[in-house]
C-alpha atoms as a PDB file:
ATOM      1  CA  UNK A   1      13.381  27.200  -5.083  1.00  0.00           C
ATOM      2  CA  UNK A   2      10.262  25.273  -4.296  1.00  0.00           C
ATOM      3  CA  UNK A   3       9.355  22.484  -6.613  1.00  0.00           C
ATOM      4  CA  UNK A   4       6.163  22.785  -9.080  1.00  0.00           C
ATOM      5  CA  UNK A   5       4.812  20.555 -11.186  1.00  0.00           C
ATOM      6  CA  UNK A   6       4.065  21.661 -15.393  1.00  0.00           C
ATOM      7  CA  UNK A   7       1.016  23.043 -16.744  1.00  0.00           C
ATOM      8  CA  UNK A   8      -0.949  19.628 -17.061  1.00  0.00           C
ATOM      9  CA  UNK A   9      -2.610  22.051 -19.968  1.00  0.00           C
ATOM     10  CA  UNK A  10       0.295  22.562 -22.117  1.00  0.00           C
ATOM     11  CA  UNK A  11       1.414  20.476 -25.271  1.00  0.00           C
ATOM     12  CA  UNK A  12       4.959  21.106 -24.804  1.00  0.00           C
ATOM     13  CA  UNK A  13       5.943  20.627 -20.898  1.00  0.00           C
ATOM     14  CA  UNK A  14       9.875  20.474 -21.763  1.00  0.00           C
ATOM     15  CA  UNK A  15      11.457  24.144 -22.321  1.00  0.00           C
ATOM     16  CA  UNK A  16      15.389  23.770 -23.595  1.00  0.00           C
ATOM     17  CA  UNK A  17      18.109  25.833 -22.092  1.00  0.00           C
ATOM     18  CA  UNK A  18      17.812  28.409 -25.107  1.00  0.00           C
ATOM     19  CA  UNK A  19      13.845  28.559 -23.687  1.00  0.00           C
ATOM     20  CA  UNK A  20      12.413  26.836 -27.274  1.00  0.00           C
ATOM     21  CA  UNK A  21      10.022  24.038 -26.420  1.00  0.00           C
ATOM     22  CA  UNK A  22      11.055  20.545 -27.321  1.00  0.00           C
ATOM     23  CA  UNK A  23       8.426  19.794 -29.644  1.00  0.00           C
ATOM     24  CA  UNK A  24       8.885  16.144 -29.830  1.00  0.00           C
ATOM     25  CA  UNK A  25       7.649  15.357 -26.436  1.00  0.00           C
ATOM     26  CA  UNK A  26       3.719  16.241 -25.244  1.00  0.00           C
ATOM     27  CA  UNK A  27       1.049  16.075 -22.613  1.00  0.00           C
ATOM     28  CA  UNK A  28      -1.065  13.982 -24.447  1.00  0.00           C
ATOM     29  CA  UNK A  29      -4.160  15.446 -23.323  1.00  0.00           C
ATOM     30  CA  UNK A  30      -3.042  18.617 -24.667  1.00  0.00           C
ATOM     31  CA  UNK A  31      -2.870  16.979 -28.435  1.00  0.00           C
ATOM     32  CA  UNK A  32      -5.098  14.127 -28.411  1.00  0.00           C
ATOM     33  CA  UNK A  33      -8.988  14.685 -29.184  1.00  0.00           C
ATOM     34  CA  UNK A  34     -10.586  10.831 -29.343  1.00  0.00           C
ATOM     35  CA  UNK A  35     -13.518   9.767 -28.946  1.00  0.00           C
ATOM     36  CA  UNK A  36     -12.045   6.274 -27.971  1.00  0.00           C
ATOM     37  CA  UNK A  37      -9.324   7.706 -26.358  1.00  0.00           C
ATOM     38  CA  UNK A  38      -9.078   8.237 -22.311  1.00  0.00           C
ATOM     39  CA  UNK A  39      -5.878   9.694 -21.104  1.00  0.00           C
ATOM     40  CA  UNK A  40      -4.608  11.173 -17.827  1.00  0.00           C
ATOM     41  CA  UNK A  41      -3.169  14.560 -16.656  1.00  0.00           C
ATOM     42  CA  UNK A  42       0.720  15.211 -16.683  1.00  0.00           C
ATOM     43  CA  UNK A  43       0.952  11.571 -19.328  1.00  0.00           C
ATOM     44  CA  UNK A  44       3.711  12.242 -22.410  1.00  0.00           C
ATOM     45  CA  UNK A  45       5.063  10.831 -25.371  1.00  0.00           C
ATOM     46  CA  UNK A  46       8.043  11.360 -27.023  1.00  0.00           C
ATOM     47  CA  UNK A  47       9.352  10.837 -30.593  1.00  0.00           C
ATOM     48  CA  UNK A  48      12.125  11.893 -32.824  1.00  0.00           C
ATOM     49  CA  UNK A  49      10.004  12.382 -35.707  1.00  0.00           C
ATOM     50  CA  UNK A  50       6.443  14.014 -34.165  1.00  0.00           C
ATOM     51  CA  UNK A  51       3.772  13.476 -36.179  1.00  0.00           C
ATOM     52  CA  UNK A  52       2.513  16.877 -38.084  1.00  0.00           C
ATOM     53  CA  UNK A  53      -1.362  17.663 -37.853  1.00  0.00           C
ATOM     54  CA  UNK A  54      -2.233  15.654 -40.655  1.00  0.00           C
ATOM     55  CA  UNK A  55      -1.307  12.973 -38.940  1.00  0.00           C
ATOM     56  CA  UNK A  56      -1.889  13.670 -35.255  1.00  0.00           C
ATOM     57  CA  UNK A  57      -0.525  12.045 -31.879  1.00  0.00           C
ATOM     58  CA  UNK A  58      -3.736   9.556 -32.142  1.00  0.00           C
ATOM     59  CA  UNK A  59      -3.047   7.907 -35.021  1.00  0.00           C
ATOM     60  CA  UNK A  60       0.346   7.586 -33.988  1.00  0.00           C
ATOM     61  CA  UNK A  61       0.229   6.274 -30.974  1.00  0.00           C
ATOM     62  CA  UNK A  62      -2.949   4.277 -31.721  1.00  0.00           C
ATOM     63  CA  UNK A  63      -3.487   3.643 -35.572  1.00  0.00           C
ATOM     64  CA  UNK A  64      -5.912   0.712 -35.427  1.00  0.00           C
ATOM     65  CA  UNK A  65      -8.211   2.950 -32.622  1.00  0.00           C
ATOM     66  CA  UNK A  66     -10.884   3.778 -34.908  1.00  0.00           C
ATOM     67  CA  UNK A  67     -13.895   6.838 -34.606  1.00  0.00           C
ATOM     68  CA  UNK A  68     -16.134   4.149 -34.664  1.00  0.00           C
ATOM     69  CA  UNK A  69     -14.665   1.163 -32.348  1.00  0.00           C
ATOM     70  CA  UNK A  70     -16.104  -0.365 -29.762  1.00  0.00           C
ATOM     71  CA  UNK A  71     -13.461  -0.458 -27.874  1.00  0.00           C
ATOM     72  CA  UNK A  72     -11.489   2.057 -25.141  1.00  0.00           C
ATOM     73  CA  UNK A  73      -7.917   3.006 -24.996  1.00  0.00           C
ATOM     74  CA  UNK A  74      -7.408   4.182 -21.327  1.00  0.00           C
ATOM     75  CA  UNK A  75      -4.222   5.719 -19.909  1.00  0.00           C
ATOM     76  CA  UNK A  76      -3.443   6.532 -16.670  1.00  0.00           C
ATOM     77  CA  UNK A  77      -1.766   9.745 -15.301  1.00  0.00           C
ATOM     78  CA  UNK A  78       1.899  10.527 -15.149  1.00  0.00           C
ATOM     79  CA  UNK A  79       2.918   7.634 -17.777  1.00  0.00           C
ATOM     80  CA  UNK A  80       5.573   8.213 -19.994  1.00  0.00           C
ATOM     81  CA  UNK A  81       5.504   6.850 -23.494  1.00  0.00           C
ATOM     82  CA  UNK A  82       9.105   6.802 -25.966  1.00  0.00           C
ATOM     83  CA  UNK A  83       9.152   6.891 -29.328  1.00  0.00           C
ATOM     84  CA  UNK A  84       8.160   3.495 -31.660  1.00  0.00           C
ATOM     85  CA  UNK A  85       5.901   2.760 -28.536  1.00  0.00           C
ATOM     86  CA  UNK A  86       2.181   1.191 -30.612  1.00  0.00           C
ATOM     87  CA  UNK A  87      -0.931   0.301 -29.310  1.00  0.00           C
ATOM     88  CA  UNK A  88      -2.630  -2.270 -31.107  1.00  0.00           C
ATOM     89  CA  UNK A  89      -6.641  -1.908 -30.491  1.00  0.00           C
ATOM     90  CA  UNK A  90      -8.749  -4.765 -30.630  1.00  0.00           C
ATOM     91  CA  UNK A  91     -10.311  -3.478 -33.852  1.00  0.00           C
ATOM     92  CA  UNK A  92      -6.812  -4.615 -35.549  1.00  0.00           C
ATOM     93  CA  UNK A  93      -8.200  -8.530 -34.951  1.00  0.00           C
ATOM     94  CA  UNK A  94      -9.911 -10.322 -37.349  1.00  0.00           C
ATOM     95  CA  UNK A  95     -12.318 -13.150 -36.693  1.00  0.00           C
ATOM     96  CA  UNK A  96     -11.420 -16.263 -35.670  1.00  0.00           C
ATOM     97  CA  UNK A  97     -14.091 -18.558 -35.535  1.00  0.00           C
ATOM     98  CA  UNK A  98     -15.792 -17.578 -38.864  1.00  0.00           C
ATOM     99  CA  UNK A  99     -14.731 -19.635 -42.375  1.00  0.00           C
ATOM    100  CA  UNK A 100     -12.728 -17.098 -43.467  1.00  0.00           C
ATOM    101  CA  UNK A 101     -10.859 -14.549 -41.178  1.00  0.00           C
ATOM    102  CA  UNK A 102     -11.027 -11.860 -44.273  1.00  0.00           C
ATOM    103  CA  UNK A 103     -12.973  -8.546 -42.898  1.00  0.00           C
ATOM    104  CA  UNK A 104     -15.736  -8.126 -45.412  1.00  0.00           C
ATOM    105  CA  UNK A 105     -17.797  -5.802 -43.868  1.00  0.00           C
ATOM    106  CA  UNK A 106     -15.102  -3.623 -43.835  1.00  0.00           C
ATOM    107  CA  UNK A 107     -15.692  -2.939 -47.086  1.00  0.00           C
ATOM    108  CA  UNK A 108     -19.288  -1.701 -46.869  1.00  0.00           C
ATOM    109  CA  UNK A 109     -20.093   1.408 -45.714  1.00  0.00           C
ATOM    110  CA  UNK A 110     -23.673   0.307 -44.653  1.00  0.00           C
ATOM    111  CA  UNK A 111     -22.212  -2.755 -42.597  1.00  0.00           C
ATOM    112  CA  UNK A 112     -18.524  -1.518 -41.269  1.00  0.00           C
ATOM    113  CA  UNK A 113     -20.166   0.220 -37.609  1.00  0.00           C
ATOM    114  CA  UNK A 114     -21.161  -3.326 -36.689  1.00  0.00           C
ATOM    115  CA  UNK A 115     -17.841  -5.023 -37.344  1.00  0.00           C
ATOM    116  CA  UNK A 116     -16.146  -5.455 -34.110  1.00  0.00           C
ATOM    117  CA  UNK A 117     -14.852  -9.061 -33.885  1.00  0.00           C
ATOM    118  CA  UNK A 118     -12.910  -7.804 -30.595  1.00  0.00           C
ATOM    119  CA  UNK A 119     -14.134  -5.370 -28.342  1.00  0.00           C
ATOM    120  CA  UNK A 120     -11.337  -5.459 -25.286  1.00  0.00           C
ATOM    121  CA  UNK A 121     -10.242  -2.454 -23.778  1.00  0.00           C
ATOM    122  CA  UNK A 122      -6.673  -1.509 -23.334  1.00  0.00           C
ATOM    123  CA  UNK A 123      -6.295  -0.187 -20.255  1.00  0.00           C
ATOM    124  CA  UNK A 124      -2.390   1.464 -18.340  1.00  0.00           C
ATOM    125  CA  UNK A 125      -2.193   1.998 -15.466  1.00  0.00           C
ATOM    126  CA  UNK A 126      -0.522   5.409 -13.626  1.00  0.00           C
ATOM    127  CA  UNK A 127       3.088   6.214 -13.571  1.00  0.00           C
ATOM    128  CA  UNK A 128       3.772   3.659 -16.346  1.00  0.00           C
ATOM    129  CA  UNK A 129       6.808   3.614 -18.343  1.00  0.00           C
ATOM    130  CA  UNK A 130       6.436   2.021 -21.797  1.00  0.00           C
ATOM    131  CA  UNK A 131      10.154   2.172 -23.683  1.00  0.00           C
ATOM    132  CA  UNK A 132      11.057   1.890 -26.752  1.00  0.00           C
ATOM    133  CA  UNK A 133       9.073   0.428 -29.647  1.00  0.00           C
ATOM    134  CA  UNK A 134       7.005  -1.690 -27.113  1.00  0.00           C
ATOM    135  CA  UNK A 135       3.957  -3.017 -28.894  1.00  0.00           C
ATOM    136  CA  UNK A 136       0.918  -3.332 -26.443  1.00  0.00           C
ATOM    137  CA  UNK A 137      -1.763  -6.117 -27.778  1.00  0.00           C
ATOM    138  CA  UNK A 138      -5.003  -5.319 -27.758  1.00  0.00           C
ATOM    139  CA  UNK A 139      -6.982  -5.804 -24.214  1.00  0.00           C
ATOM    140  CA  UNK A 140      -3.324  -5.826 -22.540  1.00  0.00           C
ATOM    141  CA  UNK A 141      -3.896  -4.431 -18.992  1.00  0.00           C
ATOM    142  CA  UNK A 142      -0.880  -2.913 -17.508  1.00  0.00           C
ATOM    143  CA  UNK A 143      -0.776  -2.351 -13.854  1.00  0.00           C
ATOM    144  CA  UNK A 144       0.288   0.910 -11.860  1.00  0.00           C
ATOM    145  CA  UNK A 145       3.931   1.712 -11.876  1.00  0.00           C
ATOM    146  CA  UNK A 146       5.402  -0.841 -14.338  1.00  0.00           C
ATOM    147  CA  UNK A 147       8.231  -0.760 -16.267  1.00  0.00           C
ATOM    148  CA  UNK A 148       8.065  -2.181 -19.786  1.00  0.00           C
ATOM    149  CA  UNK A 149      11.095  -3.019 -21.821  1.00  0.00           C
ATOM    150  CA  UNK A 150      12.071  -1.799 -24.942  1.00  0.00           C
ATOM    151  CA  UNK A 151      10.790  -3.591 -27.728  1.00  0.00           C
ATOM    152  CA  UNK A 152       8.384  -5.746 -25.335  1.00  0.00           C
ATOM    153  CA  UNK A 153       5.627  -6.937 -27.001  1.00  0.00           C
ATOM    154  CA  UNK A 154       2.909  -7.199 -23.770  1.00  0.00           C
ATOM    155  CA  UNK A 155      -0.471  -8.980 -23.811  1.00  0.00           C
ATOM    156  CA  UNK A 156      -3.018  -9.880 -20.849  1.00  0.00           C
ATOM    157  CA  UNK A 157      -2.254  -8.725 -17.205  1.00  0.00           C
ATOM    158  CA  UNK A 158       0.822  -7.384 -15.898  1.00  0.00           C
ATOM    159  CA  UNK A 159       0.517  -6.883 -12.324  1.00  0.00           C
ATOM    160  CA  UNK A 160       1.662  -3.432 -10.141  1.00  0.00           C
ATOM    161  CA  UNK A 161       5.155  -2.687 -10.291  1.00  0.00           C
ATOM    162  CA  UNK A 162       6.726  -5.186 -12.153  1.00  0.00           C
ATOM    163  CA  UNK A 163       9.393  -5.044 -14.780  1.00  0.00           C
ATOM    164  CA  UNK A 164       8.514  -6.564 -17.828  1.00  0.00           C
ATOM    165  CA  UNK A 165      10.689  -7.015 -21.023  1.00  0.00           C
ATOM    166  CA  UNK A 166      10.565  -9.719 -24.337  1.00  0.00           C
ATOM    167  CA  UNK A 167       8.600 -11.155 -26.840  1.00  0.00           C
ATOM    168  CA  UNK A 168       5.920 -12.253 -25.568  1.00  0.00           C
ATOM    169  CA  UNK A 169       6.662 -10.188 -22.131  1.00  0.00           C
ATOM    170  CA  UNK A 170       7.326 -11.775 -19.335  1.00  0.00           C
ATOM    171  CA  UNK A 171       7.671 -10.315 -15.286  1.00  0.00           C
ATOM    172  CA  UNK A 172      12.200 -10.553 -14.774  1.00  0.00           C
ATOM    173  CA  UNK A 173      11.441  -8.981 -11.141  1.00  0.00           C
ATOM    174  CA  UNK A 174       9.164  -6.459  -9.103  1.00  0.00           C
ATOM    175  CA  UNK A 175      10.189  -3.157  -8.613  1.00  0.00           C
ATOM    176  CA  UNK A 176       9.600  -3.358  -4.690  1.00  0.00           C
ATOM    177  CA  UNK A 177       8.789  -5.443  -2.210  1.00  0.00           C
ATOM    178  CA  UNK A 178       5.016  -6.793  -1.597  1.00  0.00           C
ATOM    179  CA  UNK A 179       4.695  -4.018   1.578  1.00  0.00           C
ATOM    180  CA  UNK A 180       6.213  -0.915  -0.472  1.00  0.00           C
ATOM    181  CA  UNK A 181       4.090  -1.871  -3.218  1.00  0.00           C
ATOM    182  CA  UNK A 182       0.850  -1.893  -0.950  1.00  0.00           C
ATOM    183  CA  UNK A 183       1.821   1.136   0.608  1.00  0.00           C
ATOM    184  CA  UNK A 184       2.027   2.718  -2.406  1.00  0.00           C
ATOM    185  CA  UNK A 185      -1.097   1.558  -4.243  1.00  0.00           C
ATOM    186  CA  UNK A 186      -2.807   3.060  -1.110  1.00  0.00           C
ATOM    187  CA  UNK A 187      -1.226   6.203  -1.066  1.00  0.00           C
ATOM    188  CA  UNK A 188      -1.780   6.375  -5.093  1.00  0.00           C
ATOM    189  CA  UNK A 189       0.125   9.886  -5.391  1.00  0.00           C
ATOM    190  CA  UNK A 190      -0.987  10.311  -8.408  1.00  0.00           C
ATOM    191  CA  UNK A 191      -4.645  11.276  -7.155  1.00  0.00           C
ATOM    192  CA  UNK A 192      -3.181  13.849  -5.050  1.00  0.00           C
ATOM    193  CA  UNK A 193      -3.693  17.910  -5.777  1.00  0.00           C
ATOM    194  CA  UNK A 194      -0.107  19.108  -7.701  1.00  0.00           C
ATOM    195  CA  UNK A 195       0.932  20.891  -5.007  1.00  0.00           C
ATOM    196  CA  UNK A 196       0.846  18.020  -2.686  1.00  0.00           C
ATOM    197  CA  UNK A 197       2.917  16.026  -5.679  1.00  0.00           C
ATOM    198  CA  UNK A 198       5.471  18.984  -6.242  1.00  0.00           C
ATOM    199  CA  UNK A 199       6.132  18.498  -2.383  1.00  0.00           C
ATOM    200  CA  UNK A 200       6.898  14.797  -2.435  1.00  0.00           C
ATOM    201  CA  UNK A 201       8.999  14.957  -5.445  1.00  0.00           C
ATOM    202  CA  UNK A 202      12.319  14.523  -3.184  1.00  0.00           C
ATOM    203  CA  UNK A 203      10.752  11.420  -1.900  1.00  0.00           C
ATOM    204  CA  UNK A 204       9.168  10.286  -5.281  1.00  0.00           C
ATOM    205  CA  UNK A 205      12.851  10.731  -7.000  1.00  0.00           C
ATOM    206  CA  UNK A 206      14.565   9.416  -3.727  1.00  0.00           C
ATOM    207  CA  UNK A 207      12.362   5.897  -3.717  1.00  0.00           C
ATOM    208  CA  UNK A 208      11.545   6.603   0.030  1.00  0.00           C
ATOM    209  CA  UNK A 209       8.257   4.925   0.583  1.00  0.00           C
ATOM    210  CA  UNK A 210       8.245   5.783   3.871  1.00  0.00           C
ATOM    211  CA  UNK A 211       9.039   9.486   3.342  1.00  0.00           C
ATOM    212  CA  UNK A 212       6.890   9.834   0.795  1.00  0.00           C
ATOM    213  CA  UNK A 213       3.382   8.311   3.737  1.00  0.00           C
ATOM    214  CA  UNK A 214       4.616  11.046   5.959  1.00  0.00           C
ATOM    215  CA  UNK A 215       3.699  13.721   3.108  1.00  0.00           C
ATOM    216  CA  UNK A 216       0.358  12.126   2.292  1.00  0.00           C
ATOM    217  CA  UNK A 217      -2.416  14.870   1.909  1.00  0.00           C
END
């Protein structure tokens, strides 16, 4: 049988042998409505306690991502997220080079909108695996294809393809070598139409660079 790819559409992409759908794990795009919020097709999370709609995968994921921040959480496609994973936006941070870091305008309605003492974006890259109960600073920037360790706790730049793990995170090795890692930044199979990607999953789940350039669209 051919490979396909899910509905990018659906909120639950996993279907159990008994054919129930595995309700702790979602396309986010399906579930997530933010105005702050940019996240890419075929990109899950997973947790053994899902929040309920009261709650929502937002909040969850992103508690400190406010209506009205200034700031962007962006997400890249095909990343996969595990449960305790947190992204702390930069409207979490206080100021620093005031007398007092307390947040008083917080407080009033009339002056909250133009607290923003921090307005970096968080931005992953594709095909980015974030384990368990990493905590992502805010304006981290995560490059394409990394691994982070569980429990990492990752801030600035982490470049394409490496493995990061610890508190604070640091690189323990790169995924591939310099050429591979080229290669596939060029190819970037995630931009490619799902029935090119279904095709190249034998080469995606293989780790054949090479196969995987003969199959480029």
């Amino acid at each position: 049988m051919p490979a396909t790819l899910p509905d990018a559409r659906t909120a639950h992409p996993i279907v159990l042998p008994d054919g129930s759908p595995h309700s702790g794990t979602v396309f986010l795009n399906a579930v997530i409505d933010h105005p702050r919020m940019e996240i890419g097709d075929y990109t899950y999370a997973s947790d053994f306690d899902p929040p309920g709609p009261e709650e929502g995968w937002a909040a969850r994921l992103a508690p400190y991502l406010f209506d009205f921040a200034e700031e962007r959480l962006r997400i890249g496609r095909f990343c996969q997220i595990a449960h305790g994973v947190r992204f702390v936006g930069s409207a979490a941070n206080h100021a620093t080079r005031a007398l007092s870091s307390f947040p008083f305008q917080v407080f009033s309605p009339e002056r909250m909108h133009g607290y923003a003492p921090d307005t970096r974006d968080t931005v992953v890259g594709h095909d980015v695996w974030l384990g368990y109960g990493a905590l992502i600073c805010p304006g981290a920037r995560i490059g394409n294809g990394v691994f982070v360790g569980a429990g990492a706790v990752v801030r600035g730049t982490v470049p394409d393809y490496a493995v990061v793990m610890g508190n604070p995170a640091r690189v323990v090795r790169m995924r591939f070598s310099d050429a591979e890692i080229a290669t596939l930044l060029r190819l970037a199979w995630w931009d490619w139409p799902p029935e090119a990607i279904a095709r190249a999953q034998p080469a995606l789940e293989a780790g054949d660079v090479e196969a995987l350039a003969a199959l480029a669209p």
